[in-house]
C-alpha atoms as a PDB file:
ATOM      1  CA  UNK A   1       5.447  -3.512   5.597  1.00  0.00           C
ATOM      2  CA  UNK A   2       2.226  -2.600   6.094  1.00  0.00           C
ATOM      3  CA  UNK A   3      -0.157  -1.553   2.839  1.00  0.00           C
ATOM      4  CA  UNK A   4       1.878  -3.947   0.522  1.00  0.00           C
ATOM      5  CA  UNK A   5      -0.270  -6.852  -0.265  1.00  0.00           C
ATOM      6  CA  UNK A   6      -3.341  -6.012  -2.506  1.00  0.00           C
ATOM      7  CA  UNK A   7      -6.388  -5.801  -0.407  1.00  0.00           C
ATOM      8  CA  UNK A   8      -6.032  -1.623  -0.158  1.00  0.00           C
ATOM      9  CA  UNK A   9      -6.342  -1.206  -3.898  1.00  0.00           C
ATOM     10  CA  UNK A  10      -9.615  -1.548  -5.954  1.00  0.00           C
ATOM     11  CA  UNK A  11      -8.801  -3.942  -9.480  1.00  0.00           C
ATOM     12  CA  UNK A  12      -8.393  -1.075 -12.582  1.00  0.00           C
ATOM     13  CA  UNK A  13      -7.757   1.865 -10.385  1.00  0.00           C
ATOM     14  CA  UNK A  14      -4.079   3.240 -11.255  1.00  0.00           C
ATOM     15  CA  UNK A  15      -2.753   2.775  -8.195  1.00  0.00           C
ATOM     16  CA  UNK A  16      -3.942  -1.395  -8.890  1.00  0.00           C
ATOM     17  CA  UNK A  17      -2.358  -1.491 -12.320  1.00  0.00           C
ATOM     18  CA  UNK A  18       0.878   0.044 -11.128  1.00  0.00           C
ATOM     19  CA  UNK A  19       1.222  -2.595  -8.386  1.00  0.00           C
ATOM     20  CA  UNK A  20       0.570  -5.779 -11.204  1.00  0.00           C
ATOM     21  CA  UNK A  21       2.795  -3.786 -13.571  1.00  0.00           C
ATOM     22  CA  UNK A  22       5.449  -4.354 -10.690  1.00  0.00           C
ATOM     23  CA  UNK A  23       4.909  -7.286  -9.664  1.00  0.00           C
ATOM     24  CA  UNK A  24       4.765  -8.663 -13.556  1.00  0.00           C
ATOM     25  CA  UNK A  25       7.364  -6.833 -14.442  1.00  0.00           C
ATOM     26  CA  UNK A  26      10.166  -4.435 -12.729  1.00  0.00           C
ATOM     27  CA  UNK A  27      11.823  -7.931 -11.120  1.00  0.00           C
ATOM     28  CA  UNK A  28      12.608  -9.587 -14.637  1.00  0.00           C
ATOM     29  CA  UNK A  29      14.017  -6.368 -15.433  1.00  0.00           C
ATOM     30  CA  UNK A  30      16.541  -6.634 -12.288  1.00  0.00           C
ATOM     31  CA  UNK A  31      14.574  -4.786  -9.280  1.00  0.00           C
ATOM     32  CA  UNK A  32      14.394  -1.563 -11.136  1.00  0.00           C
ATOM     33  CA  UNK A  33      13.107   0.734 -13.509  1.00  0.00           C
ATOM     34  CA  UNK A  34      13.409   4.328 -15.160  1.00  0.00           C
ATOM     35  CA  UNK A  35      10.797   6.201 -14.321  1.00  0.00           C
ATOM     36  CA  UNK A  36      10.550   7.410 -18.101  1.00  0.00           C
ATOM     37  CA  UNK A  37      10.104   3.805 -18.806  1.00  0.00           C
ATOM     38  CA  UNK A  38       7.316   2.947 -16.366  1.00  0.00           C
ATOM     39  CA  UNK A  39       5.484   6.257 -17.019  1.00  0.00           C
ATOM     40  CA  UNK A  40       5.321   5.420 -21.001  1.00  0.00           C
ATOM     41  CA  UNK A  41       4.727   1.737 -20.586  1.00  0.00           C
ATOM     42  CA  UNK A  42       1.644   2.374 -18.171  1.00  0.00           C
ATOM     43  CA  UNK A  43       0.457   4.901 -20.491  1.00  0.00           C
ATOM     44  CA  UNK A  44       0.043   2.022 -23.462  1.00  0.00           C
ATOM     45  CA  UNK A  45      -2.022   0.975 -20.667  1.00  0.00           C
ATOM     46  CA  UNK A  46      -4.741   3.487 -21.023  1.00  0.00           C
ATOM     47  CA  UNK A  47      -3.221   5.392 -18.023  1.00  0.00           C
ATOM     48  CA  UNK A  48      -2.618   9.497 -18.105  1.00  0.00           C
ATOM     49  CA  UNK A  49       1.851  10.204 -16.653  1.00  0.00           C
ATOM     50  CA  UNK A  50      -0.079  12.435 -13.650  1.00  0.00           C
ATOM     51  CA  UNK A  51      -2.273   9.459 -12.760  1.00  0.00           C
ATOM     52  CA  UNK A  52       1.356   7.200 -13.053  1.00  0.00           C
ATOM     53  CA  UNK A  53       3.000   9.661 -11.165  1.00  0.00           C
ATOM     54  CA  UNK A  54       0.669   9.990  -7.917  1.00  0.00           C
ATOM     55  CA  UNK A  55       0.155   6.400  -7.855  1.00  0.00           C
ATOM     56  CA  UNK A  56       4.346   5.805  -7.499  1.00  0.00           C
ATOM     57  CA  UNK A  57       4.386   8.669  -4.925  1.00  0.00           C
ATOM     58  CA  UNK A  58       1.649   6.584  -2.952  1.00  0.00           C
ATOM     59  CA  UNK A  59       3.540   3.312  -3.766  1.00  0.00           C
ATOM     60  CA  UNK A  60       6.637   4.901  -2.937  1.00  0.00           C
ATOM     61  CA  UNK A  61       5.054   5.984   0.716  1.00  0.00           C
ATOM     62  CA  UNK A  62       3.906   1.947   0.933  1.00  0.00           C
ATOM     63  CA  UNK A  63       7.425   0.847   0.373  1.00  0.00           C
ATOM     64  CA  UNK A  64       6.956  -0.543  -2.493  1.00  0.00           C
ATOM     65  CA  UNK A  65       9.122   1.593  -4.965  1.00  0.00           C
ATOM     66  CA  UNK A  66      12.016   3.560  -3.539  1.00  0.00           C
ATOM     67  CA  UNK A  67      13.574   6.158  -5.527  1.00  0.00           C
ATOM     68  CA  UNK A  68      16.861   5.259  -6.921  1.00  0.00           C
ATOM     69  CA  UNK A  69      19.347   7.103  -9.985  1.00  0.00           C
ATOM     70  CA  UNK A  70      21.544   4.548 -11.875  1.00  0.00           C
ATOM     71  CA  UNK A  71      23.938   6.077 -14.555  1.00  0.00           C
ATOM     72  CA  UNK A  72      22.102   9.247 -14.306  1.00  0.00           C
ATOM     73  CA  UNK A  73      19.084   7.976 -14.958  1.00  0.00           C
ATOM     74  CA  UNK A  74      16.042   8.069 -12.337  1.00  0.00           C
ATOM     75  CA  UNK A  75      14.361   5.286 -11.695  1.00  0.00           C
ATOM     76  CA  UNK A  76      12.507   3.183  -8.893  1.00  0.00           C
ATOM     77  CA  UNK A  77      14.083  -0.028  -7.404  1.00  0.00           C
ATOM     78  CA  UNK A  78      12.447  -2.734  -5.307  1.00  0.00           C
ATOM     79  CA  UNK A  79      12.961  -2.932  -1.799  1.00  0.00           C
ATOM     80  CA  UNK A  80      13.729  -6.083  -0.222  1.00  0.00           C
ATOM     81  CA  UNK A  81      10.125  -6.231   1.954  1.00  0.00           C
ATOM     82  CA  UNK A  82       8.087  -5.791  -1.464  1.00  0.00           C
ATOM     83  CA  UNK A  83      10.655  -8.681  -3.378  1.00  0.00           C
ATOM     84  CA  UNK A  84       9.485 -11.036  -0.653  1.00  0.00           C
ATOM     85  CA  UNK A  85       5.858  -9.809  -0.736  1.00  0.00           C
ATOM     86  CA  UNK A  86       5.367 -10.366  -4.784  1.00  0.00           C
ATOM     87  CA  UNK A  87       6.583 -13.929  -4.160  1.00  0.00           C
ATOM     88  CA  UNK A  88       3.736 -14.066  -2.259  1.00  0.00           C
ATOM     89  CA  UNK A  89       1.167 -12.849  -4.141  1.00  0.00           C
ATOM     90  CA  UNK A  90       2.588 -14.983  -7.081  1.00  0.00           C
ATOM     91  CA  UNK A  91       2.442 -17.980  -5.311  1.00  0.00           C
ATOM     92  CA  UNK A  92      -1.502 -16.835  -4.276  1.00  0.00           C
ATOM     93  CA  UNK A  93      -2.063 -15.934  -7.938  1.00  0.00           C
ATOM     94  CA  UNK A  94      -0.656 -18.125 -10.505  1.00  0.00           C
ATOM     95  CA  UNK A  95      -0.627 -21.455  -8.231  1.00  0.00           C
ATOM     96  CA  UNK A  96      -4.338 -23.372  -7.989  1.00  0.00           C
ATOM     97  CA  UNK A  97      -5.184 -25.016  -5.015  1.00  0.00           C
ATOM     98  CA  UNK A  98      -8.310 -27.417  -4.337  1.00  0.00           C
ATOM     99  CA  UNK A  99      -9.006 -28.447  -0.346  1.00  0.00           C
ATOM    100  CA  UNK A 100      -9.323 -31.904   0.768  1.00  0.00           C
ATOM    101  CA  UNK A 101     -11.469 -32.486   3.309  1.00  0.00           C
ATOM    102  CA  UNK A 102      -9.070 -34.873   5.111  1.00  0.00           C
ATOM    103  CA  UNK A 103      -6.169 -32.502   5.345  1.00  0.00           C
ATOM    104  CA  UNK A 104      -7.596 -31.011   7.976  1.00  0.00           C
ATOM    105  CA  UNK A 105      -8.384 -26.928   8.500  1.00  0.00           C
ATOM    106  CA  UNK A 106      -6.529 -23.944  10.896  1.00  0.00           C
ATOM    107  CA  UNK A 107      -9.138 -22.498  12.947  1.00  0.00           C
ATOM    108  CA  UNK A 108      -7.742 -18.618  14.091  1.00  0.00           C
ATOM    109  CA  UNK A 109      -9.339 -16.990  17.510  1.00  0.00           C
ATOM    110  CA  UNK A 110      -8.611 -13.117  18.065  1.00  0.00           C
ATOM    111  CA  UNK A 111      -8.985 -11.166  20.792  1.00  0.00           C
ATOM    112  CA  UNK A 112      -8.412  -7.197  20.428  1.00  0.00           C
ATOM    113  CA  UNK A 113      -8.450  -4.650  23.689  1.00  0.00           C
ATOM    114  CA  UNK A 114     -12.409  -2.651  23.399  1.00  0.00           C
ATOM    115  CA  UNK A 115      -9.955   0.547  22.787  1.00  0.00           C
ATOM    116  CA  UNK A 116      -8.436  -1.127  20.280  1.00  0.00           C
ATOM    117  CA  UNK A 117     -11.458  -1.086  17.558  1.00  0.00           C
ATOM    118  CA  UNK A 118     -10.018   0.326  14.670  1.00  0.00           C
ATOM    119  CA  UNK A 119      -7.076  -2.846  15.119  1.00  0.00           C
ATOM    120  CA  UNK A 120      -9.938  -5.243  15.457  1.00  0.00           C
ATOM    121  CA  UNK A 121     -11.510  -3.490  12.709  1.00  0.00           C
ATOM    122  CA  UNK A 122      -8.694  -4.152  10.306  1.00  0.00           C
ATOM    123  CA  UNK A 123      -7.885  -7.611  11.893  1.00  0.00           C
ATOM    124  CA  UNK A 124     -11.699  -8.991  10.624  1.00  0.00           C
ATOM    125  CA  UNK A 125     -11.457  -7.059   6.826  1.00  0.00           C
ATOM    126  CA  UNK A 126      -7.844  -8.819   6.791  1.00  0.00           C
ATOM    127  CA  UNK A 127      -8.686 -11.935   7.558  1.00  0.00           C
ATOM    128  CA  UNK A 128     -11.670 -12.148   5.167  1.00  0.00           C
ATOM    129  CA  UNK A 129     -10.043 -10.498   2.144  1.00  0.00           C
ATOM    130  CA  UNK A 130      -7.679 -13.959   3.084  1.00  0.00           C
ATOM    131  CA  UNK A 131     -10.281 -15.890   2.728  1.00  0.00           C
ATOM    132  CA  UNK A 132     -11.352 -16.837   5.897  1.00  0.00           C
ATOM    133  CA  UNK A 133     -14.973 -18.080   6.681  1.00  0.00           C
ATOM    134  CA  UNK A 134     -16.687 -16.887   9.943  1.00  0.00           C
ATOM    135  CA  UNK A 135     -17.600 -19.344  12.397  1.00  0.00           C
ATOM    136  CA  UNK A 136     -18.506 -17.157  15.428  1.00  0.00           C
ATOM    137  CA  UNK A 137     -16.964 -13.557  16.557  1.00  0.00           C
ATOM    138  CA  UNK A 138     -14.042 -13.833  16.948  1.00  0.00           C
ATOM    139  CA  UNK A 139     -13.378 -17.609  15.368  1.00  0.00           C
ATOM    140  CA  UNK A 140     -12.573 -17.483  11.623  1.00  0.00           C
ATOM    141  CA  UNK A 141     -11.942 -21.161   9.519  1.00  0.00           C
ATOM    142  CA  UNK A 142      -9.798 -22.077   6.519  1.00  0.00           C
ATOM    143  CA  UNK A 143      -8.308 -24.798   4.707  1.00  0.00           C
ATOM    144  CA  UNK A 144      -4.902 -26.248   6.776  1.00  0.00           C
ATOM    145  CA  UNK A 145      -2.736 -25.591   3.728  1.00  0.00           C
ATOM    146  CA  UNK A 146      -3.547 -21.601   4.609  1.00  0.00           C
ATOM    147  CA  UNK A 147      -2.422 -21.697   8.073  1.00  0.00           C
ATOM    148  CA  UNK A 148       1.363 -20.552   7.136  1.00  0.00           C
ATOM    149  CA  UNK A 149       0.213 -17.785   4.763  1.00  0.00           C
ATOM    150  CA  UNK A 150      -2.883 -16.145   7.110  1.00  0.00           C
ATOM    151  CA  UNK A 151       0.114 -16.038   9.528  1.00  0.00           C
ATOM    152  CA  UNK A 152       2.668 -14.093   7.774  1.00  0.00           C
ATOM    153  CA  UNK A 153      -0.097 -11.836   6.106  1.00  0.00           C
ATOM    154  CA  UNK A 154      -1.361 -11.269   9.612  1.00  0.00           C
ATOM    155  CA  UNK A 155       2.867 -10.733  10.786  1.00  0.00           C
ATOM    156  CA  UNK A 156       3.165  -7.806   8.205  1.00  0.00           C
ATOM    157  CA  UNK A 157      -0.027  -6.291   9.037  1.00  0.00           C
ATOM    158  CA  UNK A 158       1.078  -6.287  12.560  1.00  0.00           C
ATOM    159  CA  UNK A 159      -2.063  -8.019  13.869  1.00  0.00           C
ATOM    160  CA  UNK A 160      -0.588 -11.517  14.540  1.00  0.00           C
ATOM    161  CA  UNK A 161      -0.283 -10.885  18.959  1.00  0.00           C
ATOM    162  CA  UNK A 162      -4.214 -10.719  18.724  1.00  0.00           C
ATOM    163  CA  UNK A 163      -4.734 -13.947  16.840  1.00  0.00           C
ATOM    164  CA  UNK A 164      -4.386 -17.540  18.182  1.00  0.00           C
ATOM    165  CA  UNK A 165      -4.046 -20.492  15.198  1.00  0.00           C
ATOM    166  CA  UNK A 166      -5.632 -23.856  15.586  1.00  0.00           C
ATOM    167  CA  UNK A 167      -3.935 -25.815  12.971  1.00  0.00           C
ATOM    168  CA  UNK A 168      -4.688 -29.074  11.271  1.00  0.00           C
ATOM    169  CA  UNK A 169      -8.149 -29.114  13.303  1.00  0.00           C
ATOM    170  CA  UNK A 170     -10.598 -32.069  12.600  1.00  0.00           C
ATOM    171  CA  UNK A 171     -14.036 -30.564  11.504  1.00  0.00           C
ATOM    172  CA  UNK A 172     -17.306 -32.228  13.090  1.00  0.00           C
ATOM    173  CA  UNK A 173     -20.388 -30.494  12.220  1.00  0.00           C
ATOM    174  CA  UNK A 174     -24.167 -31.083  12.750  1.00  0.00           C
ATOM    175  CA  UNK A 175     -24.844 -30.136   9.513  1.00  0.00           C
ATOM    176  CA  UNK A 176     -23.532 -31.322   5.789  1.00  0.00           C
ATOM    177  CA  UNK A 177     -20.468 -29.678   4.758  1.00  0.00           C
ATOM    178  CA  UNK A 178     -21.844 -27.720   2.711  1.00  0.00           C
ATOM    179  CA  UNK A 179     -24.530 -26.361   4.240  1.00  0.00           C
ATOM    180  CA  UNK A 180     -21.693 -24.919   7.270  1.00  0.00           C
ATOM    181  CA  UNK A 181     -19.535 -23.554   4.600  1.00  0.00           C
ATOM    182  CA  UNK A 182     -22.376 -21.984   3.190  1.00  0.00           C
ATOM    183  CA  UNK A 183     -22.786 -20.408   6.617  1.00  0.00           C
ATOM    184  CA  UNK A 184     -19.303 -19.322   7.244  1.00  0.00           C
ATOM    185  CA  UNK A 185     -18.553 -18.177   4.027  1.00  0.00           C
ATOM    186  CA  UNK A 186     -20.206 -15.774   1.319  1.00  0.00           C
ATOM    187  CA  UNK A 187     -19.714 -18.064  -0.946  1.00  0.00           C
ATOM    188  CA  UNK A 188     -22.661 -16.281  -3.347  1.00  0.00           C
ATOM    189  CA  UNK A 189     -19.481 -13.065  -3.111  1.00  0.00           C
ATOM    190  CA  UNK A 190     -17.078 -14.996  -4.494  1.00  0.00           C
ATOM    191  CA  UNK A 191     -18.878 -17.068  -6.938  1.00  0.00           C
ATOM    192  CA  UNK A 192     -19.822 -13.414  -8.275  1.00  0.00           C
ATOM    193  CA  UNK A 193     -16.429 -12.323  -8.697  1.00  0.00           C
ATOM    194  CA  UNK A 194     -15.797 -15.688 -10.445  1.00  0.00           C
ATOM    195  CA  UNK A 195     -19.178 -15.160 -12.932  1.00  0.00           C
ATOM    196  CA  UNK A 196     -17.693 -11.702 -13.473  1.00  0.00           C
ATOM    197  CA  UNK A 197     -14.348 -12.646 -14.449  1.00  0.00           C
ATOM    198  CA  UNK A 198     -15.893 -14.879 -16.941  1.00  0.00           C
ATOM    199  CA  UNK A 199     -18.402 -12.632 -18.735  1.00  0.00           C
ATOM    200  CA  UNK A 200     -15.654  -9.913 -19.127  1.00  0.00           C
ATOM    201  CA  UNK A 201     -12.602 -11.882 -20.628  1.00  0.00           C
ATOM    202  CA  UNK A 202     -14.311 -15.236 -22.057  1.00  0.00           C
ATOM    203  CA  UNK A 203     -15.508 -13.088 -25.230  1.00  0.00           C
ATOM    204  CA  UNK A 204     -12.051 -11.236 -25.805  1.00  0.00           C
ATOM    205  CA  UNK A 205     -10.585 -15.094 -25.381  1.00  0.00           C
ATOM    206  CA  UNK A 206     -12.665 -16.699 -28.209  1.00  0.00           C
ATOM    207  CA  UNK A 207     -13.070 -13.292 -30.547  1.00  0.00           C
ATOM    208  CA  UNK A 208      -9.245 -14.399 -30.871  1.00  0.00           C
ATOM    209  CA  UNK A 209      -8.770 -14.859 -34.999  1.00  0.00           C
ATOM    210  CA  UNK A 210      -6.428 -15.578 -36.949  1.00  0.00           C
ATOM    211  CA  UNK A 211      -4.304 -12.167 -37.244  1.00  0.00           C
ATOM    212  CA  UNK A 212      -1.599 -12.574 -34.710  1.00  0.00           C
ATOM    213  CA  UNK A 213      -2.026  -9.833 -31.562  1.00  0.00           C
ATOM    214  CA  UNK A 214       1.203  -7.440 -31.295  1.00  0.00           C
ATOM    215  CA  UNK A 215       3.590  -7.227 -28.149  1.00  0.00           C
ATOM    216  CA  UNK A 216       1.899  -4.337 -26.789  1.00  0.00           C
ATOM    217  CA  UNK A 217      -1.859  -5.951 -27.271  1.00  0.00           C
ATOM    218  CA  UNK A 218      -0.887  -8.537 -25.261  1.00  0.00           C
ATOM    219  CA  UNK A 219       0.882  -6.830 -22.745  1.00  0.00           C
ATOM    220  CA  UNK A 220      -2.281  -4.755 -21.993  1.00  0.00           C
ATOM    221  CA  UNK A 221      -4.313  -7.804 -21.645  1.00  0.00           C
ATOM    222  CA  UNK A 222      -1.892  -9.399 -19.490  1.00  0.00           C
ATOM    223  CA  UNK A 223      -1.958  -6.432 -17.304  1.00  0.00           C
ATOM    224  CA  UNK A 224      -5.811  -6.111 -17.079  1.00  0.00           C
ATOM    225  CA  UNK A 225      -6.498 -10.042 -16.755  1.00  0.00           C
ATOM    226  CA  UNK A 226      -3.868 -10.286 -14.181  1.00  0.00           C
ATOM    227  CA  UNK A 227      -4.704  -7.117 -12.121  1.00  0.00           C
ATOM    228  CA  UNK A 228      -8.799  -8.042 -12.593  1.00  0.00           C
ATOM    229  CA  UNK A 229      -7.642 -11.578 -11.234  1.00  0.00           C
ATOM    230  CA  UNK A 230      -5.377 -10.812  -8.595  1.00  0.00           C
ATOM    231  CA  UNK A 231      -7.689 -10.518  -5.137  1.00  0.00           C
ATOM    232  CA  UNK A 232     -10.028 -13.770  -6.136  1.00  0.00           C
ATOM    233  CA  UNK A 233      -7.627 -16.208  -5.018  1.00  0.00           C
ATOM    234  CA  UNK A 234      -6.814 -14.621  -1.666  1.00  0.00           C
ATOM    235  CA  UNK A 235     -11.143 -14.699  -1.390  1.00  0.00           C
ATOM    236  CA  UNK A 236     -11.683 -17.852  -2.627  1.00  0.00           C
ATOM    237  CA  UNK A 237     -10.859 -20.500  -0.244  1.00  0.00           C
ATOM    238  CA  UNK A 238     -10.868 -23.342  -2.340  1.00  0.00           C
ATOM    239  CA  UNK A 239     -12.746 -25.411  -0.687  1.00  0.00           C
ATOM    240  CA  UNK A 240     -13.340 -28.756  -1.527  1.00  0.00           C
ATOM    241  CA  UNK A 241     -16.313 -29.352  -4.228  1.00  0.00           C
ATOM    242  CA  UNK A 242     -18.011 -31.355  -1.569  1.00  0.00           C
ATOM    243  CA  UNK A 243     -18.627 -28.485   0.296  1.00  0.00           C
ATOM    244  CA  UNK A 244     -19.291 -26.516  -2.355  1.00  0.00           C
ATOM    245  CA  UNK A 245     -22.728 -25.331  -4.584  1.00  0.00           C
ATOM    246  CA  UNK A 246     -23.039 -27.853  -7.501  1.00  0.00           C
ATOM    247  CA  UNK A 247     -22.797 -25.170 -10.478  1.00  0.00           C
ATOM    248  CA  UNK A 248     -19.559 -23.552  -8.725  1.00  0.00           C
ATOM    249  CA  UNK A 249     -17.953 -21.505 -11.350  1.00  0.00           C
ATOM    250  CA  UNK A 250     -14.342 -21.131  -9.743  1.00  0.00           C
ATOM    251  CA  UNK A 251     -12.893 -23.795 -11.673  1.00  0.00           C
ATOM    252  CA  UNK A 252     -13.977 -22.190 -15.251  1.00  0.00           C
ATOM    253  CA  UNK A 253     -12.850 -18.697 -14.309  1.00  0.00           C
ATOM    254  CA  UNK A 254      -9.379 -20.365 -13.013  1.00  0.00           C
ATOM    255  CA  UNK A 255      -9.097 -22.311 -16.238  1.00  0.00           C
ATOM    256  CA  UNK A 256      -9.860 -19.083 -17.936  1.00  0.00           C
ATOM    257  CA  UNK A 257      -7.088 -17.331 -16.252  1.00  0.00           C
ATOM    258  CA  UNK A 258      -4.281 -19.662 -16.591  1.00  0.00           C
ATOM    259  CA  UNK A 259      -5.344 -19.846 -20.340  1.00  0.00           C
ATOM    260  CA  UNK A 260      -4.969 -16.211 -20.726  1.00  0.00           C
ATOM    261  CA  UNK A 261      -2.075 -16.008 -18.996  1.00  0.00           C
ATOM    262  CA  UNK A 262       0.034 -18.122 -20.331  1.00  0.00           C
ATOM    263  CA  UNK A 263      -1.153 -17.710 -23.999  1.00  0.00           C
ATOM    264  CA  UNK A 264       0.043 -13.403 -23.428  1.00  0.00           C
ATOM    265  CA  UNK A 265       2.756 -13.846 -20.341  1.00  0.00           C
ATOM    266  CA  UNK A 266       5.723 -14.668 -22.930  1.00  0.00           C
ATOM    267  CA  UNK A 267       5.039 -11.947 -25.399  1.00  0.00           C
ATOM    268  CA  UNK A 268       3.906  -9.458 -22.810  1.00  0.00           C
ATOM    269  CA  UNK A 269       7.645  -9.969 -20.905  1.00  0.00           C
ATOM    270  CA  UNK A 270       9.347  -9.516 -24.633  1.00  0.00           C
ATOM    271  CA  UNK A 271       7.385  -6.487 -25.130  1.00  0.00           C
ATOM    272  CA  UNK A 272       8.181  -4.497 -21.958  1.00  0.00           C
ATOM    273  CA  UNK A 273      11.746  -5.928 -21.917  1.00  0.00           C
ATOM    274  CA  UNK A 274      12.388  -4.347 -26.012  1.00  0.00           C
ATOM    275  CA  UNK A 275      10.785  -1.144 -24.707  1.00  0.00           C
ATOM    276  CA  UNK A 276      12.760  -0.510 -22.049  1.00  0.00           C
ATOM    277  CA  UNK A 277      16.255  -1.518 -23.927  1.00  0.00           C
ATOM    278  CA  UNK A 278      15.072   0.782 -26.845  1.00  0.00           C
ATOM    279  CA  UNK A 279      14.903   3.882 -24.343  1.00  0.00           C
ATOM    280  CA  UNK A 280      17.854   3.169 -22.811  1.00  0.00           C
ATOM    281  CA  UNK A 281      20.043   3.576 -26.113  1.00  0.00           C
ATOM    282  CA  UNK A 282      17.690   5.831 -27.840  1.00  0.00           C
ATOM    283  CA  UNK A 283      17.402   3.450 -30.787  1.00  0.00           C
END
């Protein structure tokens, strides 16, 4: 399982795309795809069939895609491991989250062997590509309502031995809230990403006129949006605006994205769906 969440691929890099074109898409078509299918859909994308094709063979080596001929046909299905991870990453994705303060946070102390350092090496990028404020070395903090997830990220990554959870743990600090979560966190990161996300899709959003987009418009922009999109939530802890900077701009880009999202999801499913049933009877 390990390599199958997001965190090893950079947002627009082919490799990226082909991951949110499979997680958007290959499941509502049944778990599997022709690979003449995938190849020509990606390439509406913007993406060249030799770019498509080294990306599956390094998806493939994941265990993401396997390899699989139905009616002659070659194609890629879905293993069970990367079924179970998608539902994951929707749920981190398409699902908005805002901490209270009184539910309490999981507090996670790890311990690698000293020659063990790439392990511990991976174990700190994990856990703060999850989100995860420092508190000390080897003491990370996040909201309680991440406890289950940070654990079954850190199970597939085989990393969980070295970690101990602290759940539902009371917080009392010396300081205002905010000025420890501006200690344990880079929240001036995330807030980036967030600024970002705005500036590059808030123009595309309003330029929207009256001349209805086609299928294949919005299935590009679905694919970009979602794939640009896809590692903020696992950064952003959504903390609680209390503990927060006052101009914060999570909430904007998150409005943003669900707007998006579900103005292009619809059409974008309809378009991929009528592609693929058009190559399979050659109409």
């Amino acid at each position: 399982m390990h390599g199958l969440d997001d965190f090893d691929a950079r947002p627009g890099s082919i490799t990226s795309l082909l991951r949110t074109f499979v997680g958007l898409h290959v499941r509502k078509l049944g778990g599997w795809i022709a690979v003449a299918d995938l190849v020509g859909l990606l390439r509406e994308a913007g993406l060249t069939a030799t770019g498509v094709r080294s990306a599956v063979s390094r998806a493939k080596a994941k265990g993401l895609l396997t390899a699989e001929v139905r009616g002659g046909t070659p194609g890629y299905v879905l293993p069970e491991g990367a079924s179970r991870m998608l539902e994951r990453r929707d749920a981190a994705i398409f699902s908005r989250h805002r901490h209270a303060v009184e539910d309490g946070w999981c507090l996670l102390s790890y311990s690698v062997p000293e020659g063990m350092r790439p392990a511990r090496y991976r174990l700190r990028r994990l856990l703060t590509q999850l989100g995860c404020g420092t508190v000390a070395d080897g003491l990370c903090i996040a909201p309680h309502r991440r406890a289950r997830g940070l654990e079954s990220h850190l199970e597939d990554a085989g990393l969980r031995r070295w970690v101990t959870v602290f759940d539902a743990a009371d917080l009392r600090t010396s300081e205002d809230l905010a000025a420890a979560c501006a200690l344990w966190w880079d929240l001036d990161a995330t807030a980036t990403l967030h600024r970002d996300f705005l500036e590059r899709f808030s123009e595309g959003a309003a330029a929207r006129g009256t001349d209805a987009p086609s299928g294949r418009d919005d299935f590009v922009t679905q694919l970009r949006v979602v794939d640009t999109w896809r590692p903020i939530p696992y950064l952003d802890p959504g903390l609680a605006l209390e503990a927060l900077p006052s101009d914060w701009p999570g909430d904007a880009a998150a409005d943003l994205f669900a707007e998006i999202d579900a103005r292009v999801s619809g059409p974008a499913a309809e378009y991929v769906a009528r592609a693929v049933t058009v190559s399979s009877t050659g109409e």
